[in-house]
Protein backbone atom coordinates (compact mmCIF):
# COMPACT_ATOMS: atom_id res chain seq x y z
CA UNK A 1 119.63 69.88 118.25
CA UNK A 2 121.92 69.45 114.88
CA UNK A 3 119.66 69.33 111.60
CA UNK A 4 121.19 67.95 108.43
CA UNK A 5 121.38 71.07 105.72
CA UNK A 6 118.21 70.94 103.95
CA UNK A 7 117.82 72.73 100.81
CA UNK A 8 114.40 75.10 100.02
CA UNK A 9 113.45 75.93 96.83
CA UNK A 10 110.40 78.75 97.22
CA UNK A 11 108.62 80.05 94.62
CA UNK A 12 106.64 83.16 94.50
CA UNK A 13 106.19 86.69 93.59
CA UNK A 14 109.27 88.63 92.82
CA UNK A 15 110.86 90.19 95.99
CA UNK A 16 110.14 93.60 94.29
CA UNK A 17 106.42 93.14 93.52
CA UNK A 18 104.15 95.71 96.28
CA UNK A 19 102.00 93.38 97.96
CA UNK A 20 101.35 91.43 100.92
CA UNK A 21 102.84 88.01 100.08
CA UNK A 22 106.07 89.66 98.97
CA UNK A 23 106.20 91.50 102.17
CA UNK A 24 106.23 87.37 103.60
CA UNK A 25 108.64 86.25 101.70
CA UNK A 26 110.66 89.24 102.35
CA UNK A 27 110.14 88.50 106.42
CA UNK A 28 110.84 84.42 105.96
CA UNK A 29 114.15 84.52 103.38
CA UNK A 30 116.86 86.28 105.53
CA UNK A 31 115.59 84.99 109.05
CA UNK A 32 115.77 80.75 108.10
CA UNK A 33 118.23 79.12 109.80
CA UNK A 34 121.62 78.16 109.18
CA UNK A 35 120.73 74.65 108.09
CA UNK A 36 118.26 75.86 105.71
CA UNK A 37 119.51 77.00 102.58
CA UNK A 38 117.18 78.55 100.49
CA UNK A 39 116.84 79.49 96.91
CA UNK A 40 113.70 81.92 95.38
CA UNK A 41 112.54 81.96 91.80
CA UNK A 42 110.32 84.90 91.05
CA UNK A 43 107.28 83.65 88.84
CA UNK A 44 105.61 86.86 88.90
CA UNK A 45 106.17 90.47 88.72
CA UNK A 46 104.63 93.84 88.43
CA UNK A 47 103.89 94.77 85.34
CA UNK A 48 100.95 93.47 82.58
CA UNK A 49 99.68 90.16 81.87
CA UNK A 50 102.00 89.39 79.20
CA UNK A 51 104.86 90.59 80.90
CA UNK A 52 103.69 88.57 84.03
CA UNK A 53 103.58 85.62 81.43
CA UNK A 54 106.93 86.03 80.44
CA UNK A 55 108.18 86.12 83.70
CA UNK A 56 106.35 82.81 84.38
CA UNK A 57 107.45 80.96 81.12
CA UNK A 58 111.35 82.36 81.98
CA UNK A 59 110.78 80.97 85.37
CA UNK A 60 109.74 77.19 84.67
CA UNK A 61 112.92 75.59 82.91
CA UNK A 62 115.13 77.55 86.44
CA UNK A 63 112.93 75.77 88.67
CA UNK A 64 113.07 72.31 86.94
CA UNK A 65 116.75 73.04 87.22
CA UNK A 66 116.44 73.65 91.06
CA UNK A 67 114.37 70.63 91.68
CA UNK A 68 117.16 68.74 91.16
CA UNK A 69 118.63 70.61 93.76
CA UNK A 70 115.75 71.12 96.20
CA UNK A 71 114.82 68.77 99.71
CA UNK A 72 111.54 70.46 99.28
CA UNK A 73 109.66 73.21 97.14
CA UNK A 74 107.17 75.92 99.15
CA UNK A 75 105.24 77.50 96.74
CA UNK A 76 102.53 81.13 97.40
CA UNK A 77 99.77 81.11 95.94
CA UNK A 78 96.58 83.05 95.52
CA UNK A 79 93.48 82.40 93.48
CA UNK A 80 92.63 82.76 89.60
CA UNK A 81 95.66 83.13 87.24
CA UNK A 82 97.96 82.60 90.49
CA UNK A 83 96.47 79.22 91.55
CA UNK A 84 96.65 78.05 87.76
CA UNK A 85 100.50 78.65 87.58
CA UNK A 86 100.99 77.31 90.92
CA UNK A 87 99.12 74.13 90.18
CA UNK A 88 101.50 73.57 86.88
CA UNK A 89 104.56 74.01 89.22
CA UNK A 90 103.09 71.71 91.68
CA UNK A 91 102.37 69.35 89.45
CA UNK A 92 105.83 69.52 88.24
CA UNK A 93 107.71 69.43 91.14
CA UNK A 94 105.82 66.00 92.53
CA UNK A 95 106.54 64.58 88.72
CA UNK A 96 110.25 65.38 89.86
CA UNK A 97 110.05 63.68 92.92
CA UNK A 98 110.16 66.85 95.12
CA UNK A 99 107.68 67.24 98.56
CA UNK A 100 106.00 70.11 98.12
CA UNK A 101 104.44 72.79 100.69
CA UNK A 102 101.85 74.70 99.37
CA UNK A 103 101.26 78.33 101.18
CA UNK A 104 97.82 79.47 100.60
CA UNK A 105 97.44 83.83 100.45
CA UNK A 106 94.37 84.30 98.09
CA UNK A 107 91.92 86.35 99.59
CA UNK A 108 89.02 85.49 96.94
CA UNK A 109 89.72 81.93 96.71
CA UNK A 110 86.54 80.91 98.56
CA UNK A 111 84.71 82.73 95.81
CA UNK A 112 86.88 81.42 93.07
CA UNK A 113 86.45 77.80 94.08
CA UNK A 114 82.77 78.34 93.29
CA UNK A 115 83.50 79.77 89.94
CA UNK A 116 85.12 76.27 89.17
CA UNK A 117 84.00 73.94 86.99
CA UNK A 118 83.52 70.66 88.92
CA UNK A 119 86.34 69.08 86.65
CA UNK A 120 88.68 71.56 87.70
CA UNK A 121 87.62 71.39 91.15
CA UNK A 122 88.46 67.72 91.05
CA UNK A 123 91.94 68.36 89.95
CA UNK A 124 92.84 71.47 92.37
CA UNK A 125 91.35 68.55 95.43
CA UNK A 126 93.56 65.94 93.67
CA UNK A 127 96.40 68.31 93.82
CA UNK A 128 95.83 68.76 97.28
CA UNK A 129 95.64 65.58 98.39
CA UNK A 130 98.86 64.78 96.67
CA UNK A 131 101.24 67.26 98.62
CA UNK A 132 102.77 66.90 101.38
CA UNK A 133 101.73 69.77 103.77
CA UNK A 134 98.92 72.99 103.15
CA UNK A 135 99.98 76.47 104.46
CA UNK A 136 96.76 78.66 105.80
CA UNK A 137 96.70 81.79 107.15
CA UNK A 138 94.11 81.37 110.20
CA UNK A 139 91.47 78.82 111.47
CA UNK A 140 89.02 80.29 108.77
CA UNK A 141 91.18 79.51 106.27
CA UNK A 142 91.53 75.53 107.54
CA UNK A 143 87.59 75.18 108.00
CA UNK A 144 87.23 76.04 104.01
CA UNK A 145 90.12 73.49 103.31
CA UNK A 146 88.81 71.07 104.91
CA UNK A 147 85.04 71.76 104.05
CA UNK A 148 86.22 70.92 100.03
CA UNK A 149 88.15 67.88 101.11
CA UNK A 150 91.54 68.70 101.71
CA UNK A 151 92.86 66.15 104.62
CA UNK A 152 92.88 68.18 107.80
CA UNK A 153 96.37 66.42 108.60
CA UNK A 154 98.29 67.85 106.04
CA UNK A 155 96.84 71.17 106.85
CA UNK A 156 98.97 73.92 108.96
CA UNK A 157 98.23 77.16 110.14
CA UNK A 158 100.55 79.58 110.15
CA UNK A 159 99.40 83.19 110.67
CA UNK A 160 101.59 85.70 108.70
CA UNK A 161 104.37 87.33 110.42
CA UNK A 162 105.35 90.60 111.81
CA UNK A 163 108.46 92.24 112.35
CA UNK A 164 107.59 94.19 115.89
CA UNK A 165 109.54 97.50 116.64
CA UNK A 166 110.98 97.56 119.69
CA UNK A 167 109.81 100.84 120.64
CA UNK A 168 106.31 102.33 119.72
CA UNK A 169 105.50 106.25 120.24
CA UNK A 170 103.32 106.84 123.18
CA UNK A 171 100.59 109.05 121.48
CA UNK A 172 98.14 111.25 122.52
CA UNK A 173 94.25 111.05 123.49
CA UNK A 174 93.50 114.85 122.84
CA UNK A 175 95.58 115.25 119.50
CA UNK A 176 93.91 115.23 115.89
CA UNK A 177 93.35 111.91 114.79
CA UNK A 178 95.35 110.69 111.75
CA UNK A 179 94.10 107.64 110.42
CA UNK A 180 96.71 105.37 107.63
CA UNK A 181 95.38 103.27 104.97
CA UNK A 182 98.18 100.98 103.16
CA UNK A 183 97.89 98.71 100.34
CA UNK A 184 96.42 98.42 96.77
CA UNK A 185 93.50 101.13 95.85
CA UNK A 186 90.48 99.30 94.27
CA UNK A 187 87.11 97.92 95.03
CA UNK A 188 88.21 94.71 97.08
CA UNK A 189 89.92 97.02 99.20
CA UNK A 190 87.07 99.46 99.91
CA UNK A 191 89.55 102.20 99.46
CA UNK A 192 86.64 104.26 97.81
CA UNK A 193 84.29 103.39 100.32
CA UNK A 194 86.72 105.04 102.14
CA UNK A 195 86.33 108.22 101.01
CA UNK A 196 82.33 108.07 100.59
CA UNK A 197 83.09 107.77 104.50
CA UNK A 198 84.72 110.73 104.77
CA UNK A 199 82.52 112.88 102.14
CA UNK A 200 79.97 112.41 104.69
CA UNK A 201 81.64 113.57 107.88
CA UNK A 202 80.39 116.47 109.79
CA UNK A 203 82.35 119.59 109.86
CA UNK A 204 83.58 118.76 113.51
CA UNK A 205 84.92 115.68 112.91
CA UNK A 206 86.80 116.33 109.51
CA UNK A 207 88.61 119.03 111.74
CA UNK A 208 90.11 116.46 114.20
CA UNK A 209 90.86 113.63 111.23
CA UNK A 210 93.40 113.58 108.26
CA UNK A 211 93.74 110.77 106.24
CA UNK A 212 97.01 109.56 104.86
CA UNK A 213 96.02 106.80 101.93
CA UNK A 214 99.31 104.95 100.33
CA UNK A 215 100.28 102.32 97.67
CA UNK A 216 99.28 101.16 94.35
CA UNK A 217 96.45 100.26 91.91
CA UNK A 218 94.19 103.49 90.94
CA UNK A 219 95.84 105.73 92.39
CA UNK A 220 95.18 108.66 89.72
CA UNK A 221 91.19 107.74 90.51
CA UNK A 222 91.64 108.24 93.77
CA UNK A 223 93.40 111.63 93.60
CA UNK A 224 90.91 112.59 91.04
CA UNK A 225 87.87 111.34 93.99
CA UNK A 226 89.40 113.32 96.50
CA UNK A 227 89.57 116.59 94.66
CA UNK A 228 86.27 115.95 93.14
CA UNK A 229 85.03 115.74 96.30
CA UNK A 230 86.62 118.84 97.88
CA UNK A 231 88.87 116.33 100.94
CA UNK A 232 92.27 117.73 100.16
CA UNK A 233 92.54 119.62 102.98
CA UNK A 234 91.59 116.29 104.73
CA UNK A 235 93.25 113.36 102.75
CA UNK A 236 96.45 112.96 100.97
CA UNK A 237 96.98 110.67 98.87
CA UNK A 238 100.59 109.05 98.51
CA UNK A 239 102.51 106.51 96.42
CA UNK A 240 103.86 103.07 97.43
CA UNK A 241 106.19 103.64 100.30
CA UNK A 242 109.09 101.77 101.37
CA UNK A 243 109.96 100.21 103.82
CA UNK A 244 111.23 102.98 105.89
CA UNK A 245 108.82 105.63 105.12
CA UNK A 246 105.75 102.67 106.15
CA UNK A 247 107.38 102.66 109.46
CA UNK A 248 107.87 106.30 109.61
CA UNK A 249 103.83 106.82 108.48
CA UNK A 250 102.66 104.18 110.74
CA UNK A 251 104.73 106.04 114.00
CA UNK A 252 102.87 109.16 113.32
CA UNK A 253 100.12 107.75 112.70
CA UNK A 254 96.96 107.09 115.43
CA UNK A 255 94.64 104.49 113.36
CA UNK A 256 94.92 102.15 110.68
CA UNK A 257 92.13 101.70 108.11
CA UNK A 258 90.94 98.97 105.91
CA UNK A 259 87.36 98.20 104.47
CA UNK A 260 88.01 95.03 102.40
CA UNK A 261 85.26 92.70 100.89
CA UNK A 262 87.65 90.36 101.39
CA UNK A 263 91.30 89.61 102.86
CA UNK A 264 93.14 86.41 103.77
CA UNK A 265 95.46 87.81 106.82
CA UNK A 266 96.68 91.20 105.45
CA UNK A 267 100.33 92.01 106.28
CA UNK A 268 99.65 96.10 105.74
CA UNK A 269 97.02 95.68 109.28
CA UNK A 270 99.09 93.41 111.21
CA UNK A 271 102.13 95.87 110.95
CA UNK A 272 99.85 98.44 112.10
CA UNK A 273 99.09 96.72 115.34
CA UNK A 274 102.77 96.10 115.60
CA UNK A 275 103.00 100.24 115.80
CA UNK A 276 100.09 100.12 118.24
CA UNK A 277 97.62 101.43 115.89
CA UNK A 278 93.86 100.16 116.69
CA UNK A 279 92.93 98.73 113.21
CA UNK A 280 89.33 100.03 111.71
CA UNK A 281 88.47 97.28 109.27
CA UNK A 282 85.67 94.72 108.30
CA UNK A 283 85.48 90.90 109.67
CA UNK A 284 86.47 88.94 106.93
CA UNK A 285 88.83 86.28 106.21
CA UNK A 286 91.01 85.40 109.09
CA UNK A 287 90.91 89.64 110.26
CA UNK A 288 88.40 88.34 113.25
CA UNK A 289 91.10 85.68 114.97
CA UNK A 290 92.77 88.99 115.77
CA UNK A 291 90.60 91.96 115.77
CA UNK A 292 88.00 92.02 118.51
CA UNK A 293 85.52 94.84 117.85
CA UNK A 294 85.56 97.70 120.58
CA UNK A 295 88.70 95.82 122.51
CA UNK A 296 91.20 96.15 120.02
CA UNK A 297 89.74 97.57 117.19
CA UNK A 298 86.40 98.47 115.63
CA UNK A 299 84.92 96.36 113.01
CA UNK A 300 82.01 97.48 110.52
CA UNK A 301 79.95 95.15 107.78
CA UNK A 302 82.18 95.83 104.05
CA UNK A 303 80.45 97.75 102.09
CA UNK A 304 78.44 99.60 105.10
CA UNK A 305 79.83 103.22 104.62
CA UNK A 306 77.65 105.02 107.32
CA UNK A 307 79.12 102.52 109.50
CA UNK A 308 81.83 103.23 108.72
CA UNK A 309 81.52 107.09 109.12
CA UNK A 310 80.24 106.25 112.33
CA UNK A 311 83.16 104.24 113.36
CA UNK A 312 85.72 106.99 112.17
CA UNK A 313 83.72 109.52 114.23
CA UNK A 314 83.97 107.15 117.56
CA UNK A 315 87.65 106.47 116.76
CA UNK A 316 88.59 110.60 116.28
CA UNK A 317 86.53 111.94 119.16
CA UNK A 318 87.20 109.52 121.71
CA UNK A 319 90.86 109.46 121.86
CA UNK A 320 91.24 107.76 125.08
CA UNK A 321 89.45 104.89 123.22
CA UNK A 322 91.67 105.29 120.75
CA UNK A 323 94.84 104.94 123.03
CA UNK A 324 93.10 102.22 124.46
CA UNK A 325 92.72 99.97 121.56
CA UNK A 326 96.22 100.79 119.81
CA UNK A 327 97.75 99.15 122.77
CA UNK A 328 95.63 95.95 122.58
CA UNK A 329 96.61 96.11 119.18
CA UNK A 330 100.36 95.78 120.30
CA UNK A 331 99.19 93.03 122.86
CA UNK A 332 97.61 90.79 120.40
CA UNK A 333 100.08 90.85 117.35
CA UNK A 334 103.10 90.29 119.65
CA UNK A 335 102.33 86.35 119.44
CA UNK A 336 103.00 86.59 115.91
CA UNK A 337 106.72 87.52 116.12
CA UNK A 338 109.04 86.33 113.31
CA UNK A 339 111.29 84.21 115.61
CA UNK A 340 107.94 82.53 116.41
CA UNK A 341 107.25 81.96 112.72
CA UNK A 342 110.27 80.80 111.85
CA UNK A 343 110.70 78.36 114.20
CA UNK A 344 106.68 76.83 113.25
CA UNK A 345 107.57 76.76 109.75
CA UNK A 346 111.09 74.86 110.17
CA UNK A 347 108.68 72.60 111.89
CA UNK A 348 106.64 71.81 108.67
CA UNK A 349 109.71 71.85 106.91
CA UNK A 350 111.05 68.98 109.23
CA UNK A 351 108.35 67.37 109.06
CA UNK A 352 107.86 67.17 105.40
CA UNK A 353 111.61 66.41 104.61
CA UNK A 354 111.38 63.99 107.26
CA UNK A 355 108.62 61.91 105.59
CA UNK A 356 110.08 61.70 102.22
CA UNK A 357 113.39 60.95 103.34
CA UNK A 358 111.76 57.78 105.50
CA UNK A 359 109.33 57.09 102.41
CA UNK A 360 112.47 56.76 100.29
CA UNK A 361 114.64 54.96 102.98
């Protein structure tokens, strides 16, 4: 089938910012197809808030310029200062003319809807209503749309996607269990309930576990935890890795780890389970569409950190379980293959570039 060239402006974090919805944008850019040609502007990087602000000031005359240019504009967002900018570029990009796709990430933006005012929940729903298609990242996601009103037709879901190696290590049931924790360090990640977790181990299981915890956010606390509570002979603590040296951790690695209070799909667990690592983690946001409990991973109530203990202990001594689950793991996430993706989110594009063009016919 020959498609006209359609032009994509997306807007999002920068492609060097260390999080999740870069890591999607990252996946989506370079594998479009040849008819799409798309453009990013960054409106946020790493840094402060008022470097973050500049970055977002610098970025709204460039996109204004690239409306001009743009079939459509598919704009990330996440909750709280995200969702404010996000709404402004929205806003603008309809005032242009432009059909916008809005690509929902926020974690905490259940809880931040009901820190609204009503007037300002009236104009996020108005905003919603007025563009053309919704993003989500699982059925979870849709039911809370459409709970505040958003119009269940212009609502897609689109679970994130994976890049799956094409070989994965066959590991072993009887070695020591080395369990991987990637992402930000802070209290919505449970990364400190993490290591309450471990503190408590018995002596016989802290001899068949090491911990590997990377990426950003308190870091020095956490280094600082660990020594204070004598685990360096158990967990090491790393920096943010690239790409590579994820890949590289992840292939030596047996489990993967995560006890958020929250999540929307999180990219750091689903390329775990592309390595064939069971995932240890808590059922919240869109995590139980893919992590069954026992069959392909354990899950434990956030927050719940002799559960947890518990569920570390099962996952080290029982390595056949272990095996087990990693390759269910690999099983599950396979569906969400980039080729997959792309092709389900050319289809929104389509469809959205398809409507305006008949709309303005």
């Amino acid at each position: 089938m020959k498609h006209r060239k359609l032009h994509v402006l997306m807007l999002g974090p920068a492609l060097t910012v260390k999080g999740g919805v870069t890591a999607v944008e990252k996946l989506i850019l370079p594998a479009l197809p040849s008819y799409i040609d798309a453009r990013h502007v960054a409106t946020m990087a790493d840094g402060g808030k008022f470097s973050k602000l500049l970055r977002y000031l610098a970025a709204l005359p460039t996109a204004v310029l690239n409306f001009f240019w743009a079939d459509l504009v598919h704009i990330h967002f996440a909750s709280r200062a995200s969702s404010m900018r996000k709404k402004v570029l929205a806003e603008m990009a309809l005032f242009f003319g432009r059909p916008v796709v809005m690509h929902a990430h926020g974690a905490e933006y259940h809880m931040y809807w009901t820190e609204m005012t009503e007037a300002q929940r009236r104009h996020k729903l108005s905003l919603f209503k007025r563009i053309d298609a919704l993003i989500v990242l699982g059925d979870s996601w849709r039911k809370f749309f459409t709970s505040i009103g958003v119009p269940e037709d212009k609502i897609s879901v689109l679970p994130n996607p994976v890049a799956l190696p094409a070989q994965i290590p066959i590991r072993q049931a009887d070695a020591t269990a080395q369990f991987v924790y990637l992402g930000i360090m802070d209290y919505r990640k449970g990364s400190f309930d993490l290591l309450e977790a471990v503190a408590s181990l018995p002596e016989d299981v802290r001899n068949a576990v090491r911990f590997v915890i990377a990426g950003n956010g308190e870091v020095a606390r956490m280094r600082a935890e660990v020594k204070a509570k004598g685990l360096e002979s158990v967990v090491t603590v790393r920096d943010w890795l690239n790409v590579q040296q994820r890949d590289q951790l992840l292939a030596e690695s047996d489990v993967f780890v995560l006890p958020s209070y929250n999540e929307g799909l999180p990219m750091a667990m689903l390329e775990a389970m592309a390595w064939g690592l069971p995932p240890l983690c808590t059922p919240v946001g869109s995590i139980p569409e893919y992590v069954t409990s026992g069959v392909n991973g354990i899950t434990v109530t956030p927050g719940d950190v002799p559960a947890l203990a518990q569920a570390i202990t099962q996952l080290a001594l029982n390595g056949a379980d272990r095996v087990r689950m990693g390759q269910q793991a690999r099983k599950t996430i396979e569906p969400l293959n980039l080729d997959d993706y792309i092709e389900k989110l050319c289809h929104v594009y389509d469809g959205v570039a398809g409507e305006a063009s008949r709309q303005n016919a």
